[in-house]
PDB file of N, CA and C in Angstrom:
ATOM      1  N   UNK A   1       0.713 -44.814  10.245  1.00  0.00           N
ATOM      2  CA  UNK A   1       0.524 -44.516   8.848  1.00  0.00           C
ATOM      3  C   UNK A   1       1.731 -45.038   8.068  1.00  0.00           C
ATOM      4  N   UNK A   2       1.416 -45.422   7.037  1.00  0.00           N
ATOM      5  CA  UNK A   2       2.529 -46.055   6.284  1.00  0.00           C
ATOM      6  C   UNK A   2       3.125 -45.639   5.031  1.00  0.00           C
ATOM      7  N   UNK A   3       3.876 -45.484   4.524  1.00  0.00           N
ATOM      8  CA  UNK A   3       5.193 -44.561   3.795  1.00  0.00           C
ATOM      9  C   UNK A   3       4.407 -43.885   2.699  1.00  0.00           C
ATOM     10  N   UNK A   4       3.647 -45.315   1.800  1.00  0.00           N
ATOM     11  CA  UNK A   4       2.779 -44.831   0.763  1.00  0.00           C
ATOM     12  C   UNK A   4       1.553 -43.768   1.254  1.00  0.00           C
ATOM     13  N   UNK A   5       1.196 -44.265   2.119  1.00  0.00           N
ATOM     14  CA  UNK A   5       0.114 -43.421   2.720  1.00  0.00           C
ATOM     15  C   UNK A   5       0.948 -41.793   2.987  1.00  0.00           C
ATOM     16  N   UNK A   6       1.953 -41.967   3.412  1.00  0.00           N
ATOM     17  CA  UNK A   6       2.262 -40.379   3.542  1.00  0.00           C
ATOM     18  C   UNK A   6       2.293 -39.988   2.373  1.00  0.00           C
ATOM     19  N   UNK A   7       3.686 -40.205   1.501  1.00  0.00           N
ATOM     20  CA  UNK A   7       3.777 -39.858   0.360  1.00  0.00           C
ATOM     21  C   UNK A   7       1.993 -39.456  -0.077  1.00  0.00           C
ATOM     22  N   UNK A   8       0.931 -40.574  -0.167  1.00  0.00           N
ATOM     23  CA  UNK A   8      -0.294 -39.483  -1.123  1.00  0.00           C
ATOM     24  C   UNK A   8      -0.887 -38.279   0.033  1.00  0.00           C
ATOM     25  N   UNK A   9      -1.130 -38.398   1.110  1.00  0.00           N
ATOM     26  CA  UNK A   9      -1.714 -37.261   1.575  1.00  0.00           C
ATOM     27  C   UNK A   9      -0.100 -36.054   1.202  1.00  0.00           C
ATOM     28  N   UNK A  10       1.195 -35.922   1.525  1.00  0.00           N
ATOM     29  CA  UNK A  10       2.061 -35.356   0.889  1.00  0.00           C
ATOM     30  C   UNK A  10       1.781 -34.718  -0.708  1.00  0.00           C
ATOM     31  N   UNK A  11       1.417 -35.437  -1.516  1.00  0.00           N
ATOM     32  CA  UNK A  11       1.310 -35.069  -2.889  1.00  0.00           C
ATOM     33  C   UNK A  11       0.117 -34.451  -2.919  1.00  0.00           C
ATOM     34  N   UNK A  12      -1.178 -34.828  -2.104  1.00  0.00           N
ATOM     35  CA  UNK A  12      -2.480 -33.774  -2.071  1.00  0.00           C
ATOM     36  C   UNK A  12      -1.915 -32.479  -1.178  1.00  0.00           C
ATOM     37  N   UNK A  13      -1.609 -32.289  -0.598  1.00  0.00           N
ATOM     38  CA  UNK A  13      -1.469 -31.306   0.337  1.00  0.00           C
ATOM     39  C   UNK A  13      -0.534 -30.395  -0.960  1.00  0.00           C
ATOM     40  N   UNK A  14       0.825 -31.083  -1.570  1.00  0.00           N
ATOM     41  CA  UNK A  14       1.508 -30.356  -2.427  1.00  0.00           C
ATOM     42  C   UNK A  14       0.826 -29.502  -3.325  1.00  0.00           C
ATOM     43  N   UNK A  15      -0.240 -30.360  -3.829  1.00  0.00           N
ATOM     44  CA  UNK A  15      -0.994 -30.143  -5.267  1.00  0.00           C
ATOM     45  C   UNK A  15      -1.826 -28.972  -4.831  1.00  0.00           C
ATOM     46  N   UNK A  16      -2.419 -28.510  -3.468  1.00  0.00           N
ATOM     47  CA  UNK A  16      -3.320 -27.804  -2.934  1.00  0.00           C
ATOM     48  C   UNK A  16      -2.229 -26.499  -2.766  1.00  0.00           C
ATOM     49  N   UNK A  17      -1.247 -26.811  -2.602  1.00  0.00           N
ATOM     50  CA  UNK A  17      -0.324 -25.445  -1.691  1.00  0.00           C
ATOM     51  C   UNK A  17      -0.419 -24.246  -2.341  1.00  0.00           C
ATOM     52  N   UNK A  18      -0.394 -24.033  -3.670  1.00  0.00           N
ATOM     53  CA  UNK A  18      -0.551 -22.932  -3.815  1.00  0.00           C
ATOM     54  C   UNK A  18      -2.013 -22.153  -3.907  1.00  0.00           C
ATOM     55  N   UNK A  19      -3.045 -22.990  -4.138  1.00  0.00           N
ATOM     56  CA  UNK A  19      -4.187 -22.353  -3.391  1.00  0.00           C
ATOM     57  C   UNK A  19      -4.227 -22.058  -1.835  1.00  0.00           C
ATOM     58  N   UNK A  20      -3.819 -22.650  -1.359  1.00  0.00           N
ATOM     59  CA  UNK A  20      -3.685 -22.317   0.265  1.00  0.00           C
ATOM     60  C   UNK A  20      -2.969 -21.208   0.342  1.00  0.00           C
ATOM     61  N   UNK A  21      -2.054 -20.932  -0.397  1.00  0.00           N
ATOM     62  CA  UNK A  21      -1.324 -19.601  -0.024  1.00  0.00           C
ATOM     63  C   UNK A  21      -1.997 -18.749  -0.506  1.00  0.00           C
ATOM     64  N   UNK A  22      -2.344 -18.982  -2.034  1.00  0.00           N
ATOM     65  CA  UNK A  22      -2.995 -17.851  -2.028  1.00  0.00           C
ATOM     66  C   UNK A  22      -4.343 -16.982  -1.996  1.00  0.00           C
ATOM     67  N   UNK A  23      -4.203 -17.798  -0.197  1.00  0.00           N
ATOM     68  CA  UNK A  23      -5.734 -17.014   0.038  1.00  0.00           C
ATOM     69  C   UNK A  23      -5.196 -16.156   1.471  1.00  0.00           C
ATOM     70  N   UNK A  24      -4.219 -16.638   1.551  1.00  0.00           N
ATOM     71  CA  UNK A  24      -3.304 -15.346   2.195  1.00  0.00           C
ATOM     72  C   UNK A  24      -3.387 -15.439   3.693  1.00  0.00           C
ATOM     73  N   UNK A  25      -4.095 -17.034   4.383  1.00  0.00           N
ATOM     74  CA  UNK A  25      -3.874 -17.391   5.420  1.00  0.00           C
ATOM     75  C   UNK A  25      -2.837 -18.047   5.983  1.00  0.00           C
ATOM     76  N   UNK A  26      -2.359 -18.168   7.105  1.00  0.00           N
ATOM     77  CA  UNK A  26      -1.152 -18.788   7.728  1.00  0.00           C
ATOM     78  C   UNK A  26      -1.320 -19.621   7.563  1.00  0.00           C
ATOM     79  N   UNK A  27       0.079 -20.397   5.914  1.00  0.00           N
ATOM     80  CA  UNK A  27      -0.045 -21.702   5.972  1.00  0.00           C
ATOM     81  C   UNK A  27       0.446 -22.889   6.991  1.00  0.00           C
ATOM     82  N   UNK A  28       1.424 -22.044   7.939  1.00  0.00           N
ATOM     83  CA  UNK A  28       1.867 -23.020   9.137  1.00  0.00           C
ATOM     84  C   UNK A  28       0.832 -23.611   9.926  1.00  0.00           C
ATOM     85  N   UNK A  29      -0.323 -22.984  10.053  1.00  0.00           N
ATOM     86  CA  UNK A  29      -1.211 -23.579  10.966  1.00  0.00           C
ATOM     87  C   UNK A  29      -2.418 -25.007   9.966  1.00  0.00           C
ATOM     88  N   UNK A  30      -1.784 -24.709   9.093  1.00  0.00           N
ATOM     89  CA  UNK A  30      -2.487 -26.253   8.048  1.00  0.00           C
ATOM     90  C   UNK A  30      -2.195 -27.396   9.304  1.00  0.00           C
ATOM     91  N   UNK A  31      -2.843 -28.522   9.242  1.00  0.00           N
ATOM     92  CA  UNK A  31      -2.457 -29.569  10.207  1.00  0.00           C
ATOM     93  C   UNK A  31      -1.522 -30.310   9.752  1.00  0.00           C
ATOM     94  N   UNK A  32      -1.697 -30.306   7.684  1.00  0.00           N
ATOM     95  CA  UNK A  32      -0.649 -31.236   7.351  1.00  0.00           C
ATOM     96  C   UNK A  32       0.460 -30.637   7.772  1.00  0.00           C
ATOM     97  N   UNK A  33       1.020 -29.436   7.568  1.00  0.00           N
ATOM     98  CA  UNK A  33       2.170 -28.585   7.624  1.00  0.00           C
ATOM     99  C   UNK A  33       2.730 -28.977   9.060  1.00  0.00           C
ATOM    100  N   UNK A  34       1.864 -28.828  10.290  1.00  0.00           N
ATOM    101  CA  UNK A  34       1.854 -28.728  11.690  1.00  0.00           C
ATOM    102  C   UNK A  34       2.907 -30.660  11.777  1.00  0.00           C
ATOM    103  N   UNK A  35       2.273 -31.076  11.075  1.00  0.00           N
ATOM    104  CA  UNK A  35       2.317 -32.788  11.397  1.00  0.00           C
ATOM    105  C   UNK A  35       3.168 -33.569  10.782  1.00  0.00           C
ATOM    106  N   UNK A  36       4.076 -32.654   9.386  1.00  0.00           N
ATOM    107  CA  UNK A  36       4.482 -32.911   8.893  1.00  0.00           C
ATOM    108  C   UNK A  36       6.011 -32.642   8.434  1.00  0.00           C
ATOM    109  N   UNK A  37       7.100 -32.860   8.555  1.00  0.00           N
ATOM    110  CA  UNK A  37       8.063 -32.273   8.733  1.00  0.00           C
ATOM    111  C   UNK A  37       8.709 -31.491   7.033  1.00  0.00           C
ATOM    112  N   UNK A  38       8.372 -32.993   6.235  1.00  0.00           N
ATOM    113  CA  UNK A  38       8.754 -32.292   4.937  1.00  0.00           C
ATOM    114  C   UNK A  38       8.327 -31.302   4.350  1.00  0.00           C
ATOM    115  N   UNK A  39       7.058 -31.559   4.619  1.00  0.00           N
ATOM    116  CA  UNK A  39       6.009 -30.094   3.505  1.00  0.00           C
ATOM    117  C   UNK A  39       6.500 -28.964   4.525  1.00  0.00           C
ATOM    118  N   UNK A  40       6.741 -29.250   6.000  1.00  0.00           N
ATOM    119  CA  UNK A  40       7.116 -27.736   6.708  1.00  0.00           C
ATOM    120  C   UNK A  40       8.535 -27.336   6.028  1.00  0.00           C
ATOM    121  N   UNK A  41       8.954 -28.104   5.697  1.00  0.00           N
ATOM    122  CA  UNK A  41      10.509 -27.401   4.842  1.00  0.00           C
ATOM    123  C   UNK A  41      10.220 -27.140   4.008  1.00  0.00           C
ATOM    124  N   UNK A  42       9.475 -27.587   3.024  1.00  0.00           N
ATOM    125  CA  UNK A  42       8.921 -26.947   1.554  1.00  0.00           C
ATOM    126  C   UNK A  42       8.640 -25.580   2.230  1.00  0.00           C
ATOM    127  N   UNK A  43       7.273 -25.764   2.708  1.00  0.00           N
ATOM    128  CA  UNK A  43       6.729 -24.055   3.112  1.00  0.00           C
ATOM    129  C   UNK A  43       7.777 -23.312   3.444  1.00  0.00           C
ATOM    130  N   UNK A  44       9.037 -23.748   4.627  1.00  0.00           N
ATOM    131  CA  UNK A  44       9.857 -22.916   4.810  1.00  0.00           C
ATOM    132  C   UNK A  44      10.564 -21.844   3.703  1.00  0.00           C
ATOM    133  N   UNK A  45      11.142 -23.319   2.644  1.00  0.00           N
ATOM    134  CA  UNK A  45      12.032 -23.258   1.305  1.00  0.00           C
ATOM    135  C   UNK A  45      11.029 -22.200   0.363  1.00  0.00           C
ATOM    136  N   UNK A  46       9.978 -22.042   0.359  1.00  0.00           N
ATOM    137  CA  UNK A  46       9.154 -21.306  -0.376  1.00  0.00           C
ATOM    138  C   UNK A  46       8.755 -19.938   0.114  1.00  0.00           C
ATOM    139  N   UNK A  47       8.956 -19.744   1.332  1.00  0.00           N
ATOM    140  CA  UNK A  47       8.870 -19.045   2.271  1.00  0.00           C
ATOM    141  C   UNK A  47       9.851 -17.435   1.948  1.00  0.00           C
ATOM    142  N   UNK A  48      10.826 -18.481   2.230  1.00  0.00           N
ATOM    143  CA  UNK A  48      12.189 -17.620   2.174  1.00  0.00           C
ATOM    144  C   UNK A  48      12.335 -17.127   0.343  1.00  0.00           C
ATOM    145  N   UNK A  49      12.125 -18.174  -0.646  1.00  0.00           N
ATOM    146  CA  UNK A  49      12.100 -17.915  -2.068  1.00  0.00           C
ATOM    147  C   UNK A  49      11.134 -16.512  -2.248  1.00  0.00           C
ATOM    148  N   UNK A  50      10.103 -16.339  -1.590  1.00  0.00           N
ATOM    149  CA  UNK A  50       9.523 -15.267  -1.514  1.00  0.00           C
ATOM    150  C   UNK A  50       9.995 -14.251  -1.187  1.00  0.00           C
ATOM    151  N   UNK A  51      10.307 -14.355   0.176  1.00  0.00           N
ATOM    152  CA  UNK A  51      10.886 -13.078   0.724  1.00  0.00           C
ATOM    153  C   UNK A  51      11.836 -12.112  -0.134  1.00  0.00           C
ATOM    154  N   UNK A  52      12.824 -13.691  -0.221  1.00  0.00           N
ATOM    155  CA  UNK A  52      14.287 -13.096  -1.475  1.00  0.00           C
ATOM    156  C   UNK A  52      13.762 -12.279  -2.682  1.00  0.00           C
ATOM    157  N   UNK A  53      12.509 -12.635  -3.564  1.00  0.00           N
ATOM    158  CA  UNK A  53      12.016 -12.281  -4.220  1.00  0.00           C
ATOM    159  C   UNK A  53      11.206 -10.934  -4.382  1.00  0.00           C
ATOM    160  N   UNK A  54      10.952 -10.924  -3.310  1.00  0.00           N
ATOM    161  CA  UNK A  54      10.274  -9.302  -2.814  1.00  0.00           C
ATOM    162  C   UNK A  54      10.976  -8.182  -2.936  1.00  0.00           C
ATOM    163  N   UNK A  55      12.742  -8.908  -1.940  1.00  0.00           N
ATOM    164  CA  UNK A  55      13.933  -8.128  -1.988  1.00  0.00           C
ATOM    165  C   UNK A  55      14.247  -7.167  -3.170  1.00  0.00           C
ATOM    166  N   UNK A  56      13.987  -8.657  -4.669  1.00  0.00           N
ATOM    167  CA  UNK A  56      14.726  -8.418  -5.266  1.00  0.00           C
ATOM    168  C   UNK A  56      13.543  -7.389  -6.413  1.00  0.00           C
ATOM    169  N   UNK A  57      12.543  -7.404  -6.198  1.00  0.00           N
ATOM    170  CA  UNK A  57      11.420  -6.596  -6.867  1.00  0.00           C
ATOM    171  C   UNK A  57      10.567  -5.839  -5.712  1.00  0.00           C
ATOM    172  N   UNK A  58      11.140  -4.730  -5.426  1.00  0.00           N
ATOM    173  CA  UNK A  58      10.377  -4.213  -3.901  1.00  0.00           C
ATOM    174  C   UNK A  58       9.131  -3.659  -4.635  1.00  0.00           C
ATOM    175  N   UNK A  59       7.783  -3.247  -4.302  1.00  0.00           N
ATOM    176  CA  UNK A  59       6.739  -2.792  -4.611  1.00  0.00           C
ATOM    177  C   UNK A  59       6.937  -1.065  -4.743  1.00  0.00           C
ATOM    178  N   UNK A  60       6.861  -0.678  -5.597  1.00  0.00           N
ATOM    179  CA  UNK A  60       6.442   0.523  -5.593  1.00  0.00           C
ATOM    180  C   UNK A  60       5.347   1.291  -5.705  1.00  0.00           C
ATOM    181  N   UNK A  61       5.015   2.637  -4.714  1.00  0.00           N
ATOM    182  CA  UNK A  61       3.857   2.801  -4.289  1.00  0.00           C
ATOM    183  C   UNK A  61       3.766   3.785  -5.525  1.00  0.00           C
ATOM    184  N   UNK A  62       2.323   4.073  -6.315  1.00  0.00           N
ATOM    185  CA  UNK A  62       2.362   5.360  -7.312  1.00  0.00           C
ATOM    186  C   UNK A  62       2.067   6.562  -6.451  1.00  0.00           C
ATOM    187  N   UNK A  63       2.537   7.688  -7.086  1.00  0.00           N
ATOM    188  CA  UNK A  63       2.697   8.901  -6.915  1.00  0.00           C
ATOM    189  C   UNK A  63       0.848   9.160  -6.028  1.00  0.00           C
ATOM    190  N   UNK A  64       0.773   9.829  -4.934  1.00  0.00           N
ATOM    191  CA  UNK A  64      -0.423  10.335  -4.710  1.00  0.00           C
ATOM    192  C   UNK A  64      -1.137  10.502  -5.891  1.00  0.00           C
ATOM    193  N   UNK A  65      -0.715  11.529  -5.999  1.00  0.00           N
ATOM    194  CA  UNK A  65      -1.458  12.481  -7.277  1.00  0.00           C
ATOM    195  C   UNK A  65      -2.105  11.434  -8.726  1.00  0.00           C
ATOM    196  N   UNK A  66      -1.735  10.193  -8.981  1.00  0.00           N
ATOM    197  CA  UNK A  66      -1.630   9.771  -9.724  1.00  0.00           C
ATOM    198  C   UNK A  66      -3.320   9.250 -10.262  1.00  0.00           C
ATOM    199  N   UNK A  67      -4.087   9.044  -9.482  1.00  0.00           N
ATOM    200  CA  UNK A  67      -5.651   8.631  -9.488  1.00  0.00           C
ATOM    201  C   UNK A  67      -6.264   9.704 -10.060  1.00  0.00           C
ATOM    202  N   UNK A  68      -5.851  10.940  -9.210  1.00  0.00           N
ATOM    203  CA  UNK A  68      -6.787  12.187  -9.822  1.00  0.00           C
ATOM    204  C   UNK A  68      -6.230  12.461 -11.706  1.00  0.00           C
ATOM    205  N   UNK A  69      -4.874  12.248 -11.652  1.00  0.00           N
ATOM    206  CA  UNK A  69      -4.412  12.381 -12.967  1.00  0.00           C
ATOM    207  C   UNK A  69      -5.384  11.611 -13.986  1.00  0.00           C
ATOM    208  N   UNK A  70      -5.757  10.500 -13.667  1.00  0.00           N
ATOM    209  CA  UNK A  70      -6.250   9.561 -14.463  1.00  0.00           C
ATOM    210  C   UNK A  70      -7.529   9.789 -14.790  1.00  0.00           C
ATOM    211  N   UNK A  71      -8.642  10.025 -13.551  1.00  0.00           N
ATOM    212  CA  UNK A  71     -10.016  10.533 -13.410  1.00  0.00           C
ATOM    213  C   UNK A  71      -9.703  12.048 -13.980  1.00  0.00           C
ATOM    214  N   UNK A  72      -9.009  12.628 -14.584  1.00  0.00           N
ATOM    215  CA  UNK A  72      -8.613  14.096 -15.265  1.00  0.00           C
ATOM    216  C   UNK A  72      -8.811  13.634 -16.779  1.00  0.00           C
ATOM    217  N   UNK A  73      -7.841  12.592 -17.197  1.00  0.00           N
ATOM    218  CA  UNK A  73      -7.752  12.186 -18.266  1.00  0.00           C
ATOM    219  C   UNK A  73      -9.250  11.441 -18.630  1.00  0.00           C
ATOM    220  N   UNK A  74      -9.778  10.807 -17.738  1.00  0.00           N
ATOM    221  CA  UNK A  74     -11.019  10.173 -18.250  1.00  0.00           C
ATOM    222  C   UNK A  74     -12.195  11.242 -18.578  1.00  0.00           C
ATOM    223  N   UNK A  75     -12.114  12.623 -17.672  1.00  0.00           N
ATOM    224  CA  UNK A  75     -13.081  13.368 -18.138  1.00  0.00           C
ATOM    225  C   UNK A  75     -12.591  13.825 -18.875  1.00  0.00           C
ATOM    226  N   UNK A  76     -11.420  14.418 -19.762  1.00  0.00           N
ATOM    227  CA  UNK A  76     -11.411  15.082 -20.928  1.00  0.00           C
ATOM    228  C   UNK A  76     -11.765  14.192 -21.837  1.00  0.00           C
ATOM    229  N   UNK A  77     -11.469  13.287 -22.393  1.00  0.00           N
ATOM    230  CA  UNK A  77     -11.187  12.421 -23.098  1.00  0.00           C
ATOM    231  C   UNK A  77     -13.345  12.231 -23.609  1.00  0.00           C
ATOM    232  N   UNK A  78     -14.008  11.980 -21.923  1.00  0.00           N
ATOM    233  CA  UNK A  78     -15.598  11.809 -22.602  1.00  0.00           C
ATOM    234  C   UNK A  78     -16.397  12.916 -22.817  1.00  0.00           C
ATOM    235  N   UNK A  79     -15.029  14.519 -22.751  1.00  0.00           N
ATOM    236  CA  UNK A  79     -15.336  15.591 -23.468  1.00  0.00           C
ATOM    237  C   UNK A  79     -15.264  15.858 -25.060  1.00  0.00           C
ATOM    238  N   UNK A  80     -14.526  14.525 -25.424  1.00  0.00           N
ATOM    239  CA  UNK A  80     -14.172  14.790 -27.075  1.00  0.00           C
ATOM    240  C   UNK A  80     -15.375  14.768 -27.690  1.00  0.00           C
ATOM    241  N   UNK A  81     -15.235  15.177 -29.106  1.00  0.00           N
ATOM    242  CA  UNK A  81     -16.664  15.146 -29.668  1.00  0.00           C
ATOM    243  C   UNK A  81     -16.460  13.155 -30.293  1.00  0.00           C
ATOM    244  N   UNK A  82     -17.885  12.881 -30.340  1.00  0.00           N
ATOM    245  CA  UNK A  82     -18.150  11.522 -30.233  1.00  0.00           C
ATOM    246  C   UNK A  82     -17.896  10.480 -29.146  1.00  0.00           C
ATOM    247  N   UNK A  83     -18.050  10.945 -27.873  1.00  0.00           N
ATOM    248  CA  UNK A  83     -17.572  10.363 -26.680  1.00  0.00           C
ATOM    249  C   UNK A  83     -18.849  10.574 -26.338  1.00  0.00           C
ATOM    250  N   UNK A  84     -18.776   9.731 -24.883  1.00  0.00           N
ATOM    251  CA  UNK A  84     -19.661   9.669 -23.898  1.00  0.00           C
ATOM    252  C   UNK A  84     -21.407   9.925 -23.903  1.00  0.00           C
TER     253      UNK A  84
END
């Protein structure tokens, strides 16, 4: 395969990557990724940008209680007069 030829399957595979991720399958097992050394450093480099990123915004879980609060508020609320 020849340079240009990488470079465009490279730039399709690029242009695709973030649909591929986010369907939340292992992008290492892509063949380009497997076959390819650069895009495997991208994925790596993006990889890790994530992780760091997670670090730096951890998920917080809401309070149990917090669903019933809401389904509380939705039935008073289609108790008002002119509701529901």
């Amino acid at each position: 395969m020849n340079k240009e030829h990488n470079k465009q399957v490279c730039e399709k595979f690029q242009s695709e990557l973030p649909d591929l991720i986010g369907t939340g399958q292992d992008i290492y097992l892509h063949p380009h990724v497997q076959s390819c050394e650069l895009c495997r450093a991208l994925v790596d480099d993006l990889m890790t940008i994530a992780a760091a990123a997670r670090q730096l915004f951890p998920v917080e879980e809401p309070p149990d209680a917090l669903w019933e609060h809401i389904e509380m508020a939705l039935k008073e609320e289609e108790q008002l007069p002119g509701k529901g």
